[in-house]
PDB file of N, CA and C in Angstrom:
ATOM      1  N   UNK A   1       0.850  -1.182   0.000  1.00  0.00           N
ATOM      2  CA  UNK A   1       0.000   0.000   0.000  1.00  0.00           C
ATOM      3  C   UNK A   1       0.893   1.243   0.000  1.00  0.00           C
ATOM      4  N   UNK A   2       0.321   2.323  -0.598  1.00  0.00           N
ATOM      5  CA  UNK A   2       1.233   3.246  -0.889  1.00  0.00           C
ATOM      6  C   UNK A   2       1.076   4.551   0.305  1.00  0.00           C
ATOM      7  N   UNK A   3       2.545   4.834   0.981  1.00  0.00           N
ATOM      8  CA  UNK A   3       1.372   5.947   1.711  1.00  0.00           C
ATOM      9  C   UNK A   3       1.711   7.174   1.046  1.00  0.00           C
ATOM     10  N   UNK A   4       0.341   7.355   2.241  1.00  0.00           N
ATOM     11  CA  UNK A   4       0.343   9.278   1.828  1.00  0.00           C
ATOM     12  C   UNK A   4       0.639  10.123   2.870  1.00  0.00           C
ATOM     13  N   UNK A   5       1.167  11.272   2.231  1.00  0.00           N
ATOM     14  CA  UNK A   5       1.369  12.390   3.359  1.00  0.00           C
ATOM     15  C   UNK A   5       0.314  13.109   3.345  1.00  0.00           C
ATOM     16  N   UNK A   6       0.405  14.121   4.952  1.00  0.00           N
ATOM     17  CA  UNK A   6      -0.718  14.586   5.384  1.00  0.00           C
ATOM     18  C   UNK A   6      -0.303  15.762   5.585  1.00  0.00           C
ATOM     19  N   UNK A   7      -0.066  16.822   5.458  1.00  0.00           N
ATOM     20  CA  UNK A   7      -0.160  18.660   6.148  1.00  0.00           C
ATOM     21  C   UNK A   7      -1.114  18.962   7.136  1.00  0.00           C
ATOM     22  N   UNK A   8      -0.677  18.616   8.021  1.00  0.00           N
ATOM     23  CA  UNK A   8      -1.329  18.967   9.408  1.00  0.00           C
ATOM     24  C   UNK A   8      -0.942  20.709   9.843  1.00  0.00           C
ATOM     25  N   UNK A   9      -1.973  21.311   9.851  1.00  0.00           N
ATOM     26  CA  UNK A   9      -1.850  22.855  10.231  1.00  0.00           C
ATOM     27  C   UNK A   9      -1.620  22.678  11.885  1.00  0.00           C
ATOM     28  N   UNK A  10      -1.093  23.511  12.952  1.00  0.00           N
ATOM     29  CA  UNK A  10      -1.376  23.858  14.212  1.00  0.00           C
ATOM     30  C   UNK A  10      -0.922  24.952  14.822  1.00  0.00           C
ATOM     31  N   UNK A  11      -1.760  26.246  15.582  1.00  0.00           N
ATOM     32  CA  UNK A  11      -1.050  27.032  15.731  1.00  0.00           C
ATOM     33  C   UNK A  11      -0.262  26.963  16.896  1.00  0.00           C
ATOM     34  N   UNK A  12       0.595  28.091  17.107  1.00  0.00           N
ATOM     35  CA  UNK A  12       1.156  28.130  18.287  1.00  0.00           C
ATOM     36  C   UNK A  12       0.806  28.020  19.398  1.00  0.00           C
ATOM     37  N   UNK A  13      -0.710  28.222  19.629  1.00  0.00           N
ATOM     38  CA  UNK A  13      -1.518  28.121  21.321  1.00  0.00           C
ATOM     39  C   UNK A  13      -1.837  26.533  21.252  1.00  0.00           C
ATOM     40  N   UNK A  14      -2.175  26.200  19.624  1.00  0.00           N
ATOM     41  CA  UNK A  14      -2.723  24.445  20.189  1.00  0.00           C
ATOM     42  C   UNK A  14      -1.168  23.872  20.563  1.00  0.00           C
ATOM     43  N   UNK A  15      -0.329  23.936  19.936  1.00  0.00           N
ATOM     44  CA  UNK A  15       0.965  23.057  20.186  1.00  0.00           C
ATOM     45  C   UNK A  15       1.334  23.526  21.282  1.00  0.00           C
ATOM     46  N   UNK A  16       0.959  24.493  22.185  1.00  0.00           N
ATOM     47  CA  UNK A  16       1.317  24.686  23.804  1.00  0.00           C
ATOM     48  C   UNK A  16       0.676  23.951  24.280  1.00  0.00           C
ATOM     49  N   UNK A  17      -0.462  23.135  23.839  1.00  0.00           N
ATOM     50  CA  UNK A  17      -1.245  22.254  24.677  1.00  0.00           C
ATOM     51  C   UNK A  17      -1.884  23.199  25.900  1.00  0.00           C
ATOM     52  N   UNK A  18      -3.052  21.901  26.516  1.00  0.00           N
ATOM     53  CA  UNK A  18      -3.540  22.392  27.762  1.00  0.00           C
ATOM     54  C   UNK A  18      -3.409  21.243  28.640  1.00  0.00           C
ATOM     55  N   UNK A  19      -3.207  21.949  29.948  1.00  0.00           N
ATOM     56  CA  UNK A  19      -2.971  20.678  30.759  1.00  0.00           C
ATOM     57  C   UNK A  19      -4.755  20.282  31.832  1.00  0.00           C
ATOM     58  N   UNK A  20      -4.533  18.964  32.311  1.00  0.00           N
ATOM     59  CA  UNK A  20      -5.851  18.808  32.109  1.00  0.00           C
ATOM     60  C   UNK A  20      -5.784  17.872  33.866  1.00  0.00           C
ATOM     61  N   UNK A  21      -6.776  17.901  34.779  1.00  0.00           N
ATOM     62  CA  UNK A  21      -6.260  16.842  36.195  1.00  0.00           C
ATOM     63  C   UNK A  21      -7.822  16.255  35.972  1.00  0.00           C
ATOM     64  N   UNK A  22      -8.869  16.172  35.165  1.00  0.00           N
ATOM     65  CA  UNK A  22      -9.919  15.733  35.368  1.00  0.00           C
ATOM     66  C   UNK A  22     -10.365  15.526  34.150  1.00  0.00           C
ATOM     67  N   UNK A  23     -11.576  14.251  33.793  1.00  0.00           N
ATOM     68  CA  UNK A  23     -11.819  14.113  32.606  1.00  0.00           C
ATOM     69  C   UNK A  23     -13.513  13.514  33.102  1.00  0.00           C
ATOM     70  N   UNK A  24     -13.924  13.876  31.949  1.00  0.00           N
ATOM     71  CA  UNK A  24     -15.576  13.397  32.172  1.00  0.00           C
ATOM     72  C   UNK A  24     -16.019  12.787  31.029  1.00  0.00           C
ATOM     73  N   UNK A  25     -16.560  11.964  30.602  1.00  0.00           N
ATOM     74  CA  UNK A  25     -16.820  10.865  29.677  1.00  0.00           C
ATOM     75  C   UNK A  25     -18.326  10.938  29.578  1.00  0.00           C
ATOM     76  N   UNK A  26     -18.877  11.064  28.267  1.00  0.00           N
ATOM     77  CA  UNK A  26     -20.536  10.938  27.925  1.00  0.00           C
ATOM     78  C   UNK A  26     -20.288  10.527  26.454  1.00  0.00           C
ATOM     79  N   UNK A  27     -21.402   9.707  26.504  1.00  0.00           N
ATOM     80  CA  UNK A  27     -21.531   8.701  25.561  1.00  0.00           C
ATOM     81  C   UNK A  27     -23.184   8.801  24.849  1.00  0.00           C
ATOM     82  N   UNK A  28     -23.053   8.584  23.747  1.00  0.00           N
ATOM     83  CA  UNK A  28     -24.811   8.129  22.805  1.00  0.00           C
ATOM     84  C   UNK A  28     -24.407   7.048  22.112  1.00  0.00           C
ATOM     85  N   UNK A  29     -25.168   6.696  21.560  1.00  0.00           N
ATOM     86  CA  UNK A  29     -24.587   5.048  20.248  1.00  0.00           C
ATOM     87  C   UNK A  29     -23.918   5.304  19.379  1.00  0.00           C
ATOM     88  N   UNK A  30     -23.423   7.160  19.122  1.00  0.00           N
ATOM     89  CA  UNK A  30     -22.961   7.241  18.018  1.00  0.00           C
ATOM     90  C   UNK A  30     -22.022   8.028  18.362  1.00  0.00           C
ATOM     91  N   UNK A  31     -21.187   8.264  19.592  1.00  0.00           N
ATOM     92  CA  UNK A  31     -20.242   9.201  19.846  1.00  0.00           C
ATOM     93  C   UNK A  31     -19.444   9.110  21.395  1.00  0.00           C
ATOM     94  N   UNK A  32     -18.600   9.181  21.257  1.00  0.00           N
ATOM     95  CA  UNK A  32     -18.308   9.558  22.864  1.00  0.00           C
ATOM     96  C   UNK A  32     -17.489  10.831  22.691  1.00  0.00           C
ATOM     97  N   UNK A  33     -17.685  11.365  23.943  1.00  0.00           N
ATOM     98  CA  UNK A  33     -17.546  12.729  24.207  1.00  0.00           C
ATOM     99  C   UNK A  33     -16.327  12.891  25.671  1.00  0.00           C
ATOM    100  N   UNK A  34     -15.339  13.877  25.284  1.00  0.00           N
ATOM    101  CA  UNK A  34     -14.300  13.366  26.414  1.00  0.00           C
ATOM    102  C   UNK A  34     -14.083  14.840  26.678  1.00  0.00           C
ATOM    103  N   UNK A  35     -14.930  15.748  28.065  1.00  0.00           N
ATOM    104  CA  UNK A  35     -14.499  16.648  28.508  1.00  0.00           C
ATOM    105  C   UNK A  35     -13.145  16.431  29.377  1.00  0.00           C
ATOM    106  N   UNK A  36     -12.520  17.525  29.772  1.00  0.00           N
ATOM    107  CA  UNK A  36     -10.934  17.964  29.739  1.00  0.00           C
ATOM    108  C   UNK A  36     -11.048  18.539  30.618  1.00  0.00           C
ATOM    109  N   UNK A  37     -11.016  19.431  32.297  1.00  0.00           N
ATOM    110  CA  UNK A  37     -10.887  20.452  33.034  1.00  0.00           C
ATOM    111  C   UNK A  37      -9.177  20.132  33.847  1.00  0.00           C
ATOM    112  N   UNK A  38      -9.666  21.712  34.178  1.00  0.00           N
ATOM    113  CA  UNK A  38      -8.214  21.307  34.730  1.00  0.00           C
ATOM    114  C   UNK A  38      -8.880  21.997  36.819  1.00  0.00           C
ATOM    115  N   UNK A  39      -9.254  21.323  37.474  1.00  0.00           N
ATOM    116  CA  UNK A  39      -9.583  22.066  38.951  1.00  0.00           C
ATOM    117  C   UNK A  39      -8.453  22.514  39.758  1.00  0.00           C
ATOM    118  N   UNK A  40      -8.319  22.915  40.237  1.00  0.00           N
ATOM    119  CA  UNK A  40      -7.949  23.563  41.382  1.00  0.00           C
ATOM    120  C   UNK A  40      -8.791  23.843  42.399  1.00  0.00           C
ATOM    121  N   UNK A  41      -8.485  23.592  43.726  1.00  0.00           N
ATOM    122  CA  UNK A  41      -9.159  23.753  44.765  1.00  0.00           C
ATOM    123  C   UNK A  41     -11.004  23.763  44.495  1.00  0.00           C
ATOM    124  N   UNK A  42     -11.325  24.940  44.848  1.00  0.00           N
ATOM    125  CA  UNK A  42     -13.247  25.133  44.921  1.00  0.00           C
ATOM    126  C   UNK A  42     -13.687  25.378  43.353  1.00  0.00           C
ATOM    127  N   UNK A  43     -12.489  25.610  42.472  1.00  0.00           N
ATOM    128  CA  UNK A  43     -13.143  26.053  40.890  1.00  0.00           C
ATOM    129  C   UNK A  43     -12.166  25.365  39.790  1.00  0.00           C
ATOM    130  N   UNK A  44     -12.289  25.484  38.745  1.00  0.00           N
ATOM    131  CA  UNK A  44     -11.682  24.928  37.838  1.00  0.00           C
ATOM    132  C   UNK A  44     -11.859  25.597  36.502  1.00  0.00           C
ATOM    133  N   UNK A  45     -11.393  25.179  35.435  1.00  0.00           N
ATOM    134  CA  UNK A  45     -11.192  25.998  33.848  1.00  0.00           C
ATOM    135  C   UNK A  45     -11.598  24.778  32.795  1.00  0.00           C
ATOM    136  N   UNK A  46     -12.506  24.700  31.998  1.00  0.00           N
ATOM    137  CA  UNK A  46     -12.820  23.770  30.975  1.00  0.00           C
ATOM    138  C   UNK A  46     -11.972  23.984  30.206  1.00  0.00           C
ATOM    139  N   UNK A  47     -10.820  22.824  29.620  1.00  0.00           N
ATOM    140  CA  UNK A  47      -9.813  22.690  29.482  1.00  0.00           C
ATOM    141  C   UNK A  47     -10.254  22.082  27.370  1.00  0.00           C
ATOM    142  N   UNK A  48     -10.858  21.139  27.041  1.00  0.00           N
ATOM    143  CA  UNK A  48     -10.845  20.824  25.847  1.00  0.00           C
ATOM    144  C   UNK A  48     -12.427  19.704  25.844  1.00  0.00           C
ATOM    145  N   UNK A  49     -12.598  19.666  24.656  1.00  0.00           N
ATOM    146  CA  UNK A  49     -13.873  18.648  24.620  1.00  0.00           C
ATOM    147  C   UNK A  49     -13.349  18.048  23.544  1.00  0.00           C
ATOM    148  N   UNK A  50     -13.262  16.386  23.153  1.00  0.00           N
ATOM    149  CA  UNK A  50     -13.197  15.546  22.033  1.00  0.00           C
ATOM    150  C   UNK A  50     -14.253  14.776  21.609  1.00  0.00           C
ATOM    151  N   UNK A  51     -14.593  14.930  20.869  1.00  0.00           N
ATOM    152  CA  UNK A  51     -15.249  13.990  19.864  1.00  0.00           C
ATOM    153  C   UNK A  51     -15.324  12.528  19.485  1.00  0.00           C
ATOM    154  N   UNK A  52     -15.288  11.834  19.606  1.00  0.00           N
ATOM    155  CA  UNK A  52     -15.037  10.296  18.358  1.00  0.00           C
ATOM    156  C   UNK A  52     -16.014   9.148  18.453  1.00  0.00           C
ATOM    157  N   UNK A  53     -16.103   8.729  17.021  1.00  0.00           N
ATOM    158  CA  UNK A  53     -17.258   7.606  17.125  1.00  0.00           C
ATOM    159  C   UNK A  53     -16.141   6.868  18.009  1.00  0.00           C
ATOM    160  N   UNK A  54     -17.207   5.603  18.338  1.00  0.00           N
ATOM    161  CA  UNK A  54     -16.623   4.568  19.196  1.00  0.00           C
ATOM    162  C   UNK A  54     -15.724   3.764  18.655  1.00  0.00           C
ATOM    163  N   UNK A  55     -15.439   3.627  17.048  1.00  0.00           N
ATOM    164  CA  UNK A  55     -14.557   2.739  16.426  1.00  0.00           C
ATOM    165  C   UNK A  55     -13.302   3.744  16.725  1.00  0.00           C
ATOM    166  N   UNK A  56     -12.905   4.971  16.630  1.00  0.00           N
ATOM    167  CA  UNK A  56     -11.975   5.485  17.295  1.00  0.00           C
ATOM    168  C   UNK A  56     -11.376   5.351  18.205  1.00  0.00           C
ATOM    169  N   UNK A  57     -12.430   5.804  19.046  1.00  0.00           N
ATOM    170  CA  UNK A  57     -11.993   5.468  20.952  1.00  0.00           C
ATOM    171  C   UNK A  57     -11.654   4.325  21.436  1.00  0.00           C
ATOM    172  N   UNK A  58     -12.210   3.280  20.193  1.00  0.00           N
ATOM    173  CA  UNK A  58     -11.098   1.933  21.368  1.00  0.00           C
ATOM    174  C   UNK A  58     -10.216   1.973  20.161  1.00  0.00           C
ATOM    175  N   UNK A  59      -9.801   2.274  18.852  1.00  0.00           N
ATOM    176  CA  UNK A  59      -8.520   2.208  18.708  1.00  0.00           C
ATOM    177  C   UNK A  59      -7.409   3.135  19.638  1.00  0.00           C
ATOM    178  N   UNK A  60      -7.861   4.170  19.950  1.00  0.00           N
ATOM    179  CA  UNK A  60      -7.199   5.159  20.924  1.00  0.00           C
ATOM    180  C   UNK A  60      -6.948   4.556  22.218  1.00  0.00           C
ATOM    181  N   UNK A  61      -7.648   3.774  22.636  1.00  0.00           N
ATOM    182  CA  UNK A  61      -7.703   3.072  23.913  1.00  0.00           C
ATOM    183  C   UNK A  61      -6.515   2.111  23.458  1.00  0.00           C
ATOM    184  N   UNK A  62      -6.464   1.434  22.513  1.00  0.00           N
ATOM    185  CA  UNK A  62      -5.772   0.728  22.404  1.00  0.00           C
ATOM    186  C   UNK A  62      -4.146   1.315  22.369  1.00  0.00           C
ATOM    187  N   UNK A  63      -3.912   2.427  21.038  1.00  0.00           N
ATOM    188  CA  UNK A  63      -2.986   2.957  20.949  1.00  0.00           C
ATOM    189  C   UNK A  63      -2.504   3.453  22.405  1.00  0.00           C
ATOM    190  N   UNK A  64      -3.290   4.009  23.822  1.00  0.00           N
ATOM    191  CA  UNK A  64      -2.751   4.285  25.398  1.00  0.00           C
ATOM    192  C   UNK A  64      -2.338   2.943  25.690  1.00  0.00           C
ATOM    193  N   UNK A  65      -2.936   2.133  25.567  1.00  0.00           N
ATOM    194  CA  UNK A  65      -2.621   0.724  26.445  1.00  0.00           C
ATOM    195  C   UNK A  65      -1.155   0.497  25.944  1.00  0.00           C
ATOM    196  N   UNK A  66      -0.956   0.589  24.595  1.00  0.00           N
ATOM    197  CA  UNK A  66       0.644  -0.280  23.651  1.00  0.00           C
ATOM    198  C   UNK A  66       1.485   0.670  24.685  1.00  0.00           C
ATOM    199  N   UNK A  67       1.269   2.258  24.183  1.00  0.00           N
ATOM    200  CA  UNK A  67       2.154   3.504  24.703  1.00  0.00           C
ATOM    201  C   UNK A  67       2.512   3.274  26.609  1.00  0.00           C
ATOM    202  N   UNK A  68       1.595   2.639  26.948  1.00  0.00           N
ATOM    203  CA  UNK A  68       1.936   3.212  28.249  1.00  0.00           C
ATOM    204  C   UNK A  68       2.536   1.449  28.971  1.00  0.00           C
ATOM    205  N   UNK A  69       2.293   0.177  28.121  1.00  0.00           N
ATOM    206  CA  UNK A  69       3.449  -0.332  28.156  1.00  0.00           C
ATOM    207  C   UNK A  69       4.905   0.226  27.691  1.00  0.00           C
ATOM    208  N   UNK A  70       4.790   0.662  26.844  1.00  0.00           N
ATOM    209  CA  UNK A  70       6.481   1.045  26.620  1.00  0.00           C
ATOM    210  C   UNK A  70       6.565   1.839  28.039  1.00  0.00           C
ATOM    211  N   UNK A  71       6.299   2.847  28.000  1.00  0.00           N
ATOM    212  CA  UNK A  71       6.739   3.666  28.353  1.00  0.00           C
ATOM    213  C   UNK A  71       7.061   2.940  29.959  1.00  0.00           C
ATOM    214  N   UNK A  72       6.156   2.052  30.479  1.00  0.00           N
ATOM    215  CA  UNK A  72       6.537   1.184  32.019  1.00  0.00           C
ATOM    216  C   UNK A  72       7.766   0.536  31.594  1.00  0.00           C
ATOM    217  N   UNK A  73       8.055  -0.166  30.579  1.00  0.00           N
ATOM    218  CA  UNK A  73       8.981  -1.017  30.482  1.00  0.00           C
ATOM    219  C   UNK A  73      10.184   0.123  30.000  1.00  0.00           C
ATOM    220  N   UNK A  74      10.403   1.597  29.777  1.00  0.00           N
ATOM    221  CA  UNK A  74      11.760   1.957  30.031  1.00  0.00           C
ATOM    222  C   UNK A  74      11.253   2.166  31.089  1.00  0.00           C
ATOM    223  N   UNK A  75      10.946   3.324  31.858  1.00  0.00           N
ATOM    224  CA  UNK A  75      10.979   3.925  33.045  1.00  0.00           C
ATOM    225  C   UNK A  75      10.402   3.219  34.214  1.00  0.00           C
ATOM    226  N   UNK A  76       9.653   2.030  34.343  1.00  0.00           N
ATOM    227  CA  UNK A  76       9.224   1.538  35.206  1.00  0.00           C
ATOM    228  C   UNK A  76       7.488   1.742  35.459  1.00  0.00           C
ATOM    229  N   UNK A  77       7.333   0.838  36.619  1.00  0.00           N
ATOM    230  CA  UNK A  77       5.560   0.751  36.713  1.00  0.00           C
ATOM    231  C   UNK A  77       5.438   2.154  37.264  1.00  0.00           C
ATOM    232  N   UNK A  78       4.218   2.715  37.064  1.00  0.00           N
ATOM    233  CA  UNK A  78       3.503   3.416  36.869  1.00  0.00           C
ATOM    234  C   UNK A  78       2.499   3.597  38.223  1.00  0.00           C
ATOM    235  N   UNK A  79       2.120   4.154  39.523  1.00  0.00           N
ATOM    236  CA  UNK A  79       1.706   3.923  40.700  1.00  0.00           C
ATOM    237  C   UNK A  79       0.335   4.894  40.550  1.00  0.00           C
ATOM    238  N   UNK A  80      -0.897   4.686  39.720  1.00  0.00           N
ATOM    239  CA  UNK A  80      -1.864   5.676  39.752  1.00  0.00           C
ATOM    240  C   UNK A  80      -2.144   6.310  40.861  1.00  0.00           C
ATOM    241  N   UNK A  81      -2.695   7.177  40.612  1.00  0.00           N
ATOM    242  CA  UNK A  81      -3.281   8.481  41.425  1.00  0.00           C
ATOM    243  C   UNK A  81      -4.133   8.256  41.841  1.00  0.00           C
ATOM    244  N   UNK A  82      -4.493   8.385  43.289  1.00  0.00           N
ATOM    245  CA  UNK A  82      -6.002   8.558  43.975  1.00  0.00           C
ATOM    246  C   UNK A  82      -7.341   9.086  43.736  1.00  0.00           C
ATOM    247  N   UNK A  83      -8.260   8.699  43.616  1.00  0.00           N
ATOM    248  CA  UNK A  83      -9.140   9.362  43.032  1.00  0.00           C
ATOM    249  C   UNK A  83      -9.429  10.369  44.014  1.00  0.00           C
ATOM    250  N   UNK A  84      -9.915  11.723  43.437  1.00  0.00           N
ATOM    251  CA  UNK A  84      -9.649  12.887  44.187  1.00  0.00           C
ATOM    252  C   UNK A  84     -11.004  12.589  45.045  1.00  0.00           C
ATOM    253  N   UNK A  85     -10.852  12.735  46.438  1.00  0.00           N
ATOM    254  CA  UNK A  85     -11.756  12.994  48.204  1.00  0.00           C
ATOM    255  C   UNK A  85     -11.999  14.607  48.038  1.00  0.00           C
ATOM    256  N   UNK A  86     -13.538  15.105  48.119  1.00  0.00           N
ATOM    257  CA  UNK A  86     -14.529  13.984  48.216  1.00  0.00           C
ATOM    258  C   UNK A  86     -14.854  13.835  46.252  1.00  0.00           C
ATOM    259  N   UNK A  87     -15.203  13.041  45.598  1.00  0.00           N
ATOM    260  CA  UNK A  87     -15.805  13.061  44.592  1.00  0.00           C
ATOM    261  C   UNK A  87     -15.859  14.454  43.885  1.00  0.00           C
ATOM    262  N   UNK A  88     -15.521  14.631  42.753  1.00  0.00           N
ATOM    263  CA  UNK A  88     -15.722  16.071  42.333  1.00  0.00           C
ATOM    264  C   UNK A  88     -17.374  15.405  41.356  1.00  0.00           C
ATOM    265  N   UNK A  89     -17.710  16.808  41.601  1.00  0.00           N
ATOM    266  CA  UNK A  89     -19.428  17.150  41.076  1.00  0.00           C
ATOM    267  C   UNK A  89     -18.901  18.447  40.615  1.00  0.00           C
ATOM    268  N   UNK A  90     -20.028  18.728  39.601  1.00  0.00           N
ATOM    269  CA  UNK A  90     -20.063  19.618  38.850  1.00  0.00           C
ATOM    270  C   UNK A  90     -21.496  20.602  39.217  1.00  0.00           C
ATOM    271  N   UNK A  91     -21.430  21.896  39.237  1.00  0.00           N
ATOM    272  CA  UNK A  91     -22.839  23.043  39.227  1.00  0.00           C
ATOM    273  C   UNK A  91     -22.914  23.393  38.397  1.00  0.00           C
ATOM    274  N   UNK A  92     -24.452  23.300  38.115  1.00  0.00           N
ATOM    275  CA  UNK A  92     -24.924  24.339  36.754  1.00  0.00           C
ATOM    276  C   UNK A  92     -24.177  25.357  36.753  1.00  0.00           C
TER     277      UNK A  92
END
């Protein structure tokens, strides 16, 4: 198969990225939806929203799972994070 190249545009604010300590997940039959915040203490900043049908998201799932073996097997296991006390909730 022959490949092809792609020209990917990005400006300077997306390639600074945003950093993100919370994620919220909503789903229909035809999409999942992956909000991004970043909290601090009593408030927080909506950080990014993604898109993707579900044939995406578990290739993506998949592509984290390969990545984050490598990445244990140079640097070592990986000790997750606590889920943040008490529960974060969200206000209208």
């Amino acid at each position: 198969m022959e490949q092809k190249q792609i020209q990917i545009r990005a400006s300077e604010a997306d390639l600074k990225g945003v950093y993100s300590n919370v994620m919220q997940i909503l789903h229909t039959q035809e999409e999942f939806i992956l909000d991004f915040f970043n909290i601090i203490g009593e408030s927080g900043v909506f950080s990014a929203r993604i898109i993707l049908s579900p044939g995406h998201l578990k290739r993506m799932v998949q592509a984290l799972e390969e990545n984050l073996k490598k990445y244990e097997s140079r640097f070592g296991p990986i000790t997750p994070a606590q889920p943040p006390t008490p529960e974060v909730g969200f206000k209208p």
